[in-house]
N, C-alpha and C. Protein backbone atom coordinates (compact mmCIF):
# COMPACT_ATOMS: atom_id res chain seq x y z
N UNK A 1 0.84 -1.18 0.00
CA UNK A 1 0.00 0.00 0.00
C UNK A 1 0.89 1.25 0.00
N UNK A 2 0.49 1.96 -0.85
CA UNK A 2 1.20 3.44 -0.70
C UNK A 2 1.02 4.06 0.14
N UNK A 3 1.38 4.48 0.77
CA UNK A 3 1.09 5.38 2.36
C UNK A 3 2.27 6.68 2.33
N UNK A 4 3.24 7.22 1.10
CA UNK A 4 3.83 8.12 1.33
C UNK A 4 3.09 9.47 1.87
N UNK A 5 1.86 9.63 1.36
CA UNK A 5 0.81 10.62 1.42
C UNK A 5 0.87 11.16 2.85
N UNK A 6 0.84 10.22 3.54
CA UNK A 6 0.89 10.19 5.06
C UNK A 6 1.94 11.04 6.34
N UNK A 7 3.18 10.90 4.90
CA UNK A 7 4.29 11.67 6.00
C UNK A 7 4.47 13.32 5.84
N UNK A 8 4.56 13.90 7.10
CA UNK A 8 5.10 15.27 7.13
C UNK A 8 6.09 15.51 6.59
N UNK A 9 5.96 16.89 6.57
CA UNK A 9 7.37 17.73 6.25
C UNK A 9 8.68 17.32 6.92
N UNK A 10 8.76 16.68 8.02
CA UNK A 10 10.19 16.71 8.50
C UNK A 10 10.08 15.19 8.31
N UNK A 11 9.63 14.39 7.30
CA UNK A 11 9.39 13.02 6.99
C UNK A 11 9.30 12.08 8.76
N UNK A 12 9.20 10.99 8.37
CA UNK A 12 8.46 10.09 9.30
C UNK A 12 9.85 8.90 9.88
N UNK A 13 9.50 8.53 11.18
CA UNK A 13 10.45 7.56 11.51
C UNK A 13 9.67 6.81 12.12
N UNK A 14 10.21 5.54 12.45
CA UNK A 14 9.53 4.16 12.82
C UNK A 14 10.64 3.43 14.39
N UNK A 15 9.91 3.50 15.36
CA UNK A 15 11.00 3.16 16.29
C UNK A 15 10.37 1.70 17.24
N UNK A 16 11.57 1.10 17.37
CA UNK A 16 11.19 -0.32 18.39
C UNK A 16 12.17 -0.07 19.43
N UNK A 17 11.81 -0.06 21.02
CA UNK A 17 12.39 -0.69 21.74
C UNK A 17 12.57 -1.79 22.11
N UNK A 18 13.96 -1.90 23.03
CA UNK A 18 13.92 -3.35 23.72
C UNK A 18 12.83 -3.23 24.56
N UNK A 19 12.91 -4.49 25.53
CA UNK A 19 12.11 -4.90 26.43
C UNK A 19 12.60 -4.09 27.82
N UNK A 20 11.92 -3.50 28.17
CA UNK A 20 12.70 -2.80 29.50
C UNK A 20 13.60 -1.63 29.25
N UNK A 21 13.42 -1.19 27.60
CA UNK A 21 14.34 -0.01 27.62
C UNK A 21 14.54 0.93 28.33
N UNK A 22 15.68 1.47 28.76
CA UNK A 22 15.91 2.89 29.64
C UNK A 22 16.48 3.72 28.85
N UNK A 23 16.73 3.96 27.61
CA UNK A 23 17.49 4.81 27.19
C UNK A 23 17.29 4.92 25.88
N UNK A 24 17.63 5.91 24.82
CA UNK A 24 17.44 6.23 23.23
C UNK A 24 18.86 4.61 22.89
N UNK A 25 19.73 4.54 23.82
CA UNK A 25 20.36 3.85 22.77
C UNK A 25 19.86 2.31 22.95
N UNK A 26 18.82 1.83 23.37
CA UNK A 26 17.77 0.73 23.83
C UNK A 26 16.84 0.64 22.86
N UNK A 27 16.66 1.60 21.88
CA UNK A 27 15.54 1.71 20.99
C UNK A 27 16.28 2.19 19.47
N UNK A 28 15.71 1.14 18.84
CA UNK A 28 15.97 0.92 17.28
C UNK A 28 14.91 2.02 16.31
N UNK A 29 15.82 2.74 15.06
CA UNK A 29 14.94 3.51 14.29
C UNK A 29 15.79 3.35 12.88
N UNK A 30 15.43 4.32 12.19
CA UNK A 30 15.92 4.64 11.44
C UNK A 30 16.29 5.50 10.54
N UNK A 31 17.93 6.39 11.04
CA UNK A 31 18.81 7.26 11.00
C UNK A 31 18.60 7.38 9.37
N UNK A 32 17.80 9.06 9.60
CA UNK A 32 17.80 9.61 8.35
C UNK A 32 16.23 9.55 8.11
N UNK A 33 15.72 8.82 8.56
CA UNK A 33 13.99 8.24 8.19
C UNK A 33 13.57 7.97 7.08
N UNK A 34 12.56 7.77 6.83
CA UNK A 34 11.82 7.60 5.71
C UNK A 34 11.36 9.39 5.07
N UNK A 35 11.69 8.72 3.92
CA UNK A 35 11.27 10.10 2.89
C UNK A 35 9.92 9.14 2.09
N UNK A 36 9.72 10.27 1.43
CA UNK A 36 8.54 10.19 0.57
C UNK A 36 9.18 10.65 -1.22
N UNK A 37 8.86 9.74 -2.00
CA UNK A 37 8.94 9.80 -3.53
C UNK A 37 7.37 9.94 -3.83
N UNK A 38 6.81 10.83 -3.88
CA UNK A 38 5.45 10.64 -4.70
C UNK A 38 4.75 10.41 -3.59
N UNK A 39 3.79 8.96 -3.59
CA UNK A 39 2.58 8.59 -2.84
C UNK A 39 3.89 7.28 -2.44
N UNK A 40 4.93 6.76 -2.61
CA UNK A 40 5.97 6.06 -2.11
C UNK A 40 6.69 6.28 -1.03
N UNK A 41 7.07 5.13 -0.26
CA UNK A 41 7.93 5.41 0.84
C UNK A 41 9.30 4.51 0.83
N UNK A 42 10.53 5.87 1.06
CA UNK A 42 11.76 5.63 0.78
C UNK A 42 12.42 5.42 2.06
N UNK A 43 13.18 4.72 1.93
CA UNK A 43 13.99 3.88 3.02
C UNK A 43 15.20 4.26 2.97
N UNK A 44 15.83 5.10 3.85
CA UNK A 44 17.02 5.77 3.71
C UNK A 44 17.78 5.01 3.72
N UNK A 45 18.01 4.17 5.23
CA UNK A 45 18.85 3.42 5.95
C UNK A 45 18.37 2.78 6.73
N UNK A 46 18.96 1.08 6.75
CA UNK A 46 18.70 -0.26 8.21
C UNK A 46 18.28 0.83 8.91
N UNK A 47 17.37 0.27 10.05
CA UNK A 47 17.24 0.27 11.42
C UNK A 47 18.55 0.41 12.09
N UNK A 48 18.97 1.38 13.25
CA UNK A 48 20.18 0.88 13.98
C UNK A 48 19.70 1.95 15.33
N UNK A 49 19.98 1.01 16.54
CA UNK A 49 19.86 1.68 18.26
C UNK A 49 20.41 2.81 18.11
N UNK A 50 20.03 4.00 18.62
CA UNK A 50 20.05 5.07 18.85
C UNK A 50 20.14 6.41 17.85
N UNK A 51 19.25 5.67 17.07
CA UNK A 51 19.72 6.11 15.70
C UNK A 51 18.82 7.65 16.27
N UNK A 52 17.55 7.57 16.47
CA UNK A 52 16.11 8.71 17.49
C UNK A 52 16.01 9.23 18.23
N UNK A 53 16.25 10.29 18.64
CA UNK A 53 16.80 10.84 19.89
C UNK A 53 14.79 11.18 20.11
N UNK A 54 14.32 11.53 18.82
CA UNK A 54 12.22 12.17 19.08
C UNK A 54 11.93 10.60 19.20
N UNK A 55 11.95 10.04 18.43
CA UNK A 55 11.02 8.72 18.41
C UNK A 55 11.54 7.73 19.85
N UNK A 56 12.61 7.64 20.24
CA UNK A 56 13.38 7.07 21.41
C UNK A 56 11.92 7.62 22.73
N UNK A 57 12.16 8.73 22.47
CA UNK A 57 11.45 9.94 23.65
C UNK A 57 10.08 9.43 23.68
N UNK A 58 9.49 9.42 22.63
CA UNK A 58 8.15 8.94 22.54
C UNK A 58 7.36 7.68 22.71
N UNK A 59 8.55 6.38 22.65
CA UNK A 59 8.90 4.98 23.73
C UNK A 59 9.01 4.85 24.38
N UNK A 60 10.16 5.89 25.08
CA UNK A 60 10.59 5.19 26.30
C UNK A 60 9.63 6.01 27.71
N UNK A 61 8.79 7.08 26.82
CA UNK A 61 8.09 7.77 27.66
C UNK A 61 6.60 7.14 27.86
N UNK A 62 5.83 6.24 26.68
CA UNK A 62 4.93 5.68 26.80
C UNK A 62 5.32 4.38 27.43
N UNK A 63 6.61 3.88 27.27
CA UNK A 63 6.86 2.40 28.47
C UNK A 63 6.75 2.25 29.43
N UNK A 64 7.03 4.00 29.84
CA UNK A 64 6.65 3.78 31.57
C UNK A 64 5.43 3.70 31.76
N UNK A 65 4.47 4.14 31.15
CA UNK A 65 2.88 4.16 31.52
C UNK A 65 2.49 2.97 31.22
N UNK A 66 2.87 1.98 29.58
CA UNK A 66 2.40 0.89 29.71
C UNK A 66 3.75 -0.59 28.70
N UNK A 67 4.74 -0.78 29.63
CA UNK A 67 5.87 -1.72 29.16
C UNK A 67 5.44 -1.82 27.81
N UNK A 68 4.19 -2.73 27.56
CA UNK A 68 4.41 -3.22 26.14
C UNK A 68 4.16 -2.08 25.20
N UNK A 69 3.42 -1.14 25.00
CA UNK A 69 3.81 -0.01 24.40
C UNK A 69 5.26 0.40 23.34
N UNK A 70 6.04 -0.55 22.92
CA UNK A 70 7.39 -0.05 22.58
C UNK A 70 7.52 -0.07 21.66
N UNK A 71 6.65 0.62 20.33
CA UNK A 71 7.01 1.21 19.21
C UNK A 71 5.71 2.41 19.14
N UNK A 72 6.59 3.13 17.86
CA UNK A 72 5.63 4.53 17.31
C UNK A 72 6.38 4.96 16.11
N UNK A 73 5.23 5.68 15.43
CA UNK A 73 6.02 6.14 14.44
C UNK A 73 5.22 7.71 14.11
N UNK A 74 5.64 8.29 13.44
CA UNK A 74 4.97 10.07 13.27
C UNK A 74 4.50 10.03 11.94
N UNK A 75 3.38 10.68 11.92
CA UNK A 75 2.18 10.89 10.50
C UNK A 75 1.85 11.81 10.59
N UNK A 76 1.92 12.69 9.70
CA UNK A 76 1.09 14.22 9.39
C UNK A 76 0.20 14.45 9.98
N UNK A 77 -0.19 15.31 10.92
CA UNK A 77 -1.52 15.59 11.11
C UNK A 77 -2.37 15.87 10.12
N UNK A 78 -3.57 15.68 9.81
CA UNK A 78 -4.76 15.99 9.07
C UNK A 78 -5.94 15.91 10.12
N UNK A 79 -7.35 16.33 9.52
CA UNK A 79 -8.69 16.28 10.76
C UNK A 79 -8.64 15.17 10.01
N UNK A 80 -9.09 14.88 8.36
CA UNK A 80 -9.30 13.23 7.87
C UNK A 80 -8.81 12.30 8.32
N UNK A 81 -7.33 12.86 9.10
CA UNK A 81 -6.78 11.09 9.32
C UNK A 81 -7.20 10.62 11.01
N UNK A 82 -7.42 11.72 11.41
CA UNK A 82 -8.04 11.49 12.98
C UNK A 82 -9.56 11.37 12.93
N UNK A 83 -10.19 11.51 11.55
CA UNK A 83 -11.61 10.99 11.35
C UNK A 83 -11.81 9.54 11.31
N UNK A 84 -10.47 8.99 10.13
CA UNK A 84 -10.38 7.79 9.92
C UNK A 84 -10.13 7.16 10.91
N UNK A 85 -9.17 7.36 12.11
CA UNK A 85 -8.97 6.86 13.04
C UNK A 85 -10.18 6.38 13.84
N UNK A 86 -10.51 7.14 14.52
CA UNK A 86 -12.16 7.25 15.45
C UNK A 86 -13.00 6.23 13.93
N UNK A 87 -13.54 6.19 13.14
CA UNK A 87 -14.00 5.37 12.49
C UNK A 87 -13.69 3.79 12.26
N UNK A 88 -12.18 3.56 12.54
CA UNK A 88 -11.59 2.53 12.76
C UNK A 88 -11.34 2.01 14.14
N UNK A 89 -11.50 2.47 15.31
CA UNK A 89 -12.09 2.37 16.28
C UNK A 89 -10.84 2.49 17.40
N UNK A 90 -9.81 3.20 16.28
CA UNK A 90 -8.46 3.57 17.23
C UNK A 90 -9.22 4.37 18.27
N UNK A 91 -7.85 4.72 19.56
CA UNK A 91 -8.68 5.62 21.00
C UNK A 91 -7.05 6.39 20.39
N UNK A 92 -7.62 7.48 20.90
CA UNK A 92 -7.25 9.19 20.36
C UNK A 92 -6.72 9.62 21.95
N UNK A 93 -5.14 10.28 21.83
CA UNK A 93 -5.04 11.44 23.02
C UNK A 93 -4.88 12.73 22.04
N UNK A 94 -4.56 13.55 22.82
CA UNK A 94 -3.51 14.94 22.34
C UNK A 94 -3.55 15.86 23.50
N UNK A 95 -2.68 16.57 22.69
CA UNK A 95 -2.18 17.56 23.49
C UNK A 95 -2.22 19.08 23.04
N UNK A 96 -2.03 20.44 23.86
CA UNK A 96 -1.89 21.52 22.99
C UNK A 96 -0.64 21.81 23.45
N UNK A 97 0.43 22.27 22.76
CA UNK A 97 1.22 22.90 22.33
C UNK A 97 1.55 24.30 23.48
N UNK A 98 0.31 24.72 23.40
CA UNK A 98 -0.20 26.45 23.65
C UNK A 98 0.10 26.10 25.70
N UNK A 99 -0.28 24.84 25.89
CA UNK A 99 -0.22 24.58 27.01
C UNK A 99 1.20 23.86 27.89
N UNK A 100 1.67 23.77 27.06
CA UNK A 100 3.38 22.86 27.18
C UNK A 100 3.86 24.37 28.47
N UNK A 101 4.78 23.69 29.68
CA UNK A 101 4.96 24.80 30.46
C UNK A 101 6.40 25.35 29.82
N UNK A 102 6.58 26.02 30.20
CA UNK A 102 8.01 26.73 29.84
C UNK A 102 9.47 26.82 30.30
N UNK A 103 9.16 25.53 31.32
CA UNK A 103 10.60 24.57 31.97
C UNK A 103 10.83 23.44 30.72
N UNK A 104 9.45 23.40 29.66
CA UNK A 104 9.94 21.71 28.86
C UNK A 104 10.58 22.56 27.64
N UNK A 105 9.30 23.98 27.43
CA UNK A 105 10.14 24.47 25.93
C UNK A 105 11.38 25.02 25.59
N UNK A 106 12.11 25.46 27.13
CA UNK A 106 13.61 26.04 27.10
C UNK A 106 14.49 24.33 27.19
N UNK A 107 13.46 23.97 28.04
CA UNK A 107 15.16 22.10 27.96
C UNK A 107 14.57 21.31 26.81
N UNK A 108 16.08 21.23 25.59
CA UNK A 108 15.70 20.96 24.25
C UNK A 108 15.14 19.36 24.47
N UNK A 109 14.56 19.13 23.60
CA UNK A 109 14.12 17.68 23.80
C UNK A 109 12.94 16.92 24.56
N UNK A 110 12.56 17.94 25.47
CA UNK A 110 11.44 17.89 26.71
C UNK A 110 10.17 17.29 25.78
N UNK A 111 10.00 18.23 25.17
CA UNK A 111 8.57 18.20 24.64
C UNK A 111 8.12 17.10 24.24
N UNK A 112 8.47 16.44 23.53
CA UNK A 112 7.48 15.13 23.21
C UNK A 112 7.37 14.04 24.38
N UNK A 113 8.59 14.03 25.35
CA UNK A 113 7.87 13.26 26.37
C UNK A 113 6.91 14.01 26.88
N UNK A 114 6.65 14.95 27.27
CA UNK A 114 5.69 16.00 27.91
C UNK A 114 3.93 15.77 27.34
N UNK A 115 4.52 15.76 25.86
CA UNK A 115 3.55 15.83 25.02
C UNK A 115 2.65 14.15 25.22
N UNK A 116 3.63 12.89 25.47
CA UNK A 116 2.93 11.64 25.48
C UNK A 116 2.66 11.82 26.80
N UNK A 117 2.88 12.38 27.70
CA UNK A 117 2.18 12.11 29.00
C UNK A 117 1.04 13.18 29.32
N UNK A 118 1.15 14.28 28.92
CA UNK A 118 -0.62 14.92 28.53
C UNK A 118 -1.15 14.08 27.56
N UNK A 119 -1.03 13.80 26.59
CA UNK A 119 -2.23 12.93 25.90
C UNK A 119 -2.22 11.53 26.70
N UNK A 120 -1.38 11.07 26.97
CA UNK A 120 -1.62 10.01 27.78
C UNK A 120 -2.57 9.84 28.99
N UNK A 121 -2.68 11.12 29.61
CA UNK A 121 -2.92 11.69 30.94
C UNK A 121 -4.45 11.84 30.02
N UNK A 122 -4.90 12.74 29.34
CA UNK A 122 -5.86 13.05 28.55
C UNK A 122 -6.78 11.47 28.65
N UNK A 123 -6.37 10.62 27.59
CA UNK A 123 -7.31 9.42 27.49
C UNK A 123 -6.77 8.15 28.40
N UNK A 124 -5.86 8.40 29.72
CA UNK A 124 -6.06 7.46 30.75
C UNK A 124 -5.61 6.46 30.58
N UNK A 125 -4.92 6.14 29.37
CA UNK A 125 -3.93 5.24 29.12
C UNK A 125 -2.84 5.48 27.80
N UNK A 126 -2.12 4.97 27.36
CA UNK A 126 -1.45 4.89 26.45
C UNK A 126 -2.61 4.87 25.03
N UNK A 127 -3.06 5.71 24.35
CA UNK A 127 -3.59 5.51 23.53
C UNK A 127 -3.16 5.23 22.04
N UNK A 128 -3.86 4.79 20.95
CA UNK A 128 -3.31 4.09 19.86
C UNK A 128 -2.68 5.45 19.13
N UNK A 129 -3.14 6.64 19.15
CA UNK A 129 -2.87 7.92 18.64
C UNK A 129 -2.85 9.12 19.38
N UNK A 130 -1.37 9.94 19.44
CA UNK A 130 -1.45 11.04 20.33
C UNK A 130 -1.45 12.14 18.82
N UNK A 131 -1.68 13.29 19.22
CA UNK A 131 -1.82 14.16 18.06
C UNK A 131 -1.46 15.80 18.75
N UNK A 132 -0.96 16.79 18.09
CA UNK A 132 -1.23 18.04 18.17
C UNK A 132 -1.54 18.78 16.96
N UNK A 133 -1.54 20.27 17.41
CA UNK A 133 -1.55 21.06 15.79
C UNK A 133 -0.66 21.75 15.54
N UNK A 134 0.73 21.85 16.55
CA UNK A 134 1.52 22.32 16.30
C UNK A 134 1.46 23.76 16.93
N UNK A 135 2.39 24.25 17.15
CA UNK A 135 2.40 25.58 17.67
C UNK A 135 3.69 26.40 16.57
N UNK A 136 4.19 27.55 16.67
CA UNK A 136 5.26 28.43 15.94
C UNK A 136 6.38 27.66 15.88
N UNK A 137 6.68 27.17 14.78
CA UNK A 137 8.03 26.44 14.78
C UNK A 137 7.69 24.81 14.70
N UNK A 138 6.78 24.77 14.84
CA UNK A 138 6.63 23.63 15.48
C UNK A 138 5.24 22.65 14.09
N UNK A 139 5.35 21.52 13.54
CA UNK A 139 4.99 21.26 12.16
C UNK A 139 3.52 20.45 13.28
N UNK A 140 2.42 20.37 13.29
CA UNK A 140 1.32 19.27 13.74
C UNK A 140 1.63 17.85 13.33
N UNK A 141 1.40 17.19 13.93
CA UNK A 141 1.86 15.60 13.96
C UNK A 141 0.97 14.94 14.97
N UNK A 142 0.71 13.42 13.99
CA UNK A 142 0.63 12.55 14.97
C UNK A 142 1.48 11.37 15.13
N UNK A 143 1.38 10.88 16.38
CA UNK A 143 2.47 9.55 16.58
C UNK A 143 1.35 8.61 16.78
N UNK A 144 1.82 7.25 15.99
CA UNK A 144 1.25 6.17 16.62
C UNK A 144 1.46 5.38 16.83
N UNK A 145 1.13 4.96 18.20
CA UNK A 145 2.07 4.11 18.99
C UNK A 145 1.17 2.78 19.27
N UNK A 146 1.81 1.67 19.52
CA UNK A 146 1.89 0.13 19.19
C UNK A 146 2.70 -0.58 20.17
N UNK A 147 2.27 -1.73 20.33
CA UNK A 147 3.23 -2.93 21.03
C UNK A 147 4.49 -3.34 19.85
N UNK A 148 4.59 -2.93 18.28
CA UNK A 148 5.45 -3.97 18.21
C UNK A 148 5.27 -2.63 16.86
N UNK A 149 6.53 -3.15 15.71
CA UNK A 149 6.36 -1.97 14.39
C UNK A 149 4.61 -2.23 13.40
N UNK A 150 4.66 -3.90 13.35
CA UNK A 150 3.83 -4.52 12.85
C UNK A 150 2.36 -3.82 13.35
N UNK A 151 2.21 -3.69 14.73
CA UNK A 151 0.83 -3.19 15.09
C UNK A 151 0.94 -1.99 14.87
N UNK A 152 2.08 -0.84 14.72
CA UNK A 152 2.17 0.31 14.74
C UNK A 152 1.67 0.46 12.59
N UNK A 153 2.60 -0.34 11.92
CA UNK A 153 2.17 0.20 10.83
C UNK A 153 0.52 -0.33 10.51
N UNK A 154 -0.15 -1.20 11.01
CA UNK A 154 -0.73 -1.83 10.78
C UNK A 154 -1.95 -0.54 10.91
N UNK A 155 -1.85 0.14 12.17
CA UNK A 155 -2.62 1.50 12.27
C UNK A 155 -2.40 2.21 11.20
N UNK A 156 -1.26 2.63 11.15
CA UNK A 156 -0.81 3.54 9.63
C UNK A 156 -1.73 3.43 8.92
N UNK A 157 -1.78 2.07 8.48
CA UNK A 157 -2.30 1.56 7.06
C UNK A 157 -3.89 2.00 7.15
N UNK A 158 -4.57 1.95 8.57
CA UNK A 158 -5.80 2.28 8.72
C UNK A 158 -6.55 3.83 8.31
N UNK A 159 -4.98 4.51 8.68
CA UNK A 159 -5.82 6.07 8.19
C UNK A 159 -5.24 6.57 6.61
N UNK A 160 -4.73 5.28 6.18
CA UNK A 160 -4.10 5.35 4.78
C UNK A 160 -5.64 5.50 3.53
């Protein structure tokens, strides 16, 4: 299935942790990510640990809330693809941006754990999709996160 359609501007990455990861270099991605050719998706480079310093963040921050949780990957925001979602019977968090405090937006890197634990906090568990709209600087995205890459693209494919 073509699913390039799907990725943002700063293209898309796909991340697995280990079991019990503590750290970005515990969790597998892939350095450089996926680009987009058309409605195609390009494969820069293997998978290799610590390749994610965002997608690492966005694992190892949903592991603590729920272990098996240990993959995600980032998709463009659209309202269609969070329509498709809710129609497919994914459960939805998010977060605003506007609300992030201003101890996470000065320490670089903060934010997306910040960001999975308000949406997390939001729908009360690890949900299949966290989302924002982005704030100044900042592109709207959603992540969706999975027990394994397989269940993670397998969502993909749903709002494809």
């Amino acid at each position: 299935m073509k699913t390039g359609h799907l990725f943002p501007e700063v293209q898309s990455n796909l991340g697995y942790g280990l079991s019990a990861a503590q750290g970005p270099e515990e969790v597998a991605a892939f350095p450089g990510r996926f680009g987009r050719l058309g409605n195609e998706v390009v494969k820069i480079s293997d998978p290799e640990f610590g390749a994610s310093q965002h997608i690492a963040k966005i694992i190892l921050t949903a592991m603590r809330f729920d272990p098996e949780m240990r993959s995600a990957m980032n998709v463009r925001f659209a309202e269609d693809l969070l329509a498709r979602a809710r129609k497919a019977g994914l459960s939805l968090g998010h977060f605003s941006r506007s609300d992030e405090p201003a101890w996470v937006k000065r320490r670089e890197g903060s934010s997306l754990s910040w960001g999975v634990e308000a949406g997390s906090a939001q729908a009360r568990k690890i949900p299949d999709l966290i989302y924002d709209r982005g704030d100044v600087g900042k592109e709207p995205m959603i992540r969706v996160l999975g027990r394994d890459p397989e269940e993670v693209v397998n969502k993909v494919i749903k709002l494809s």
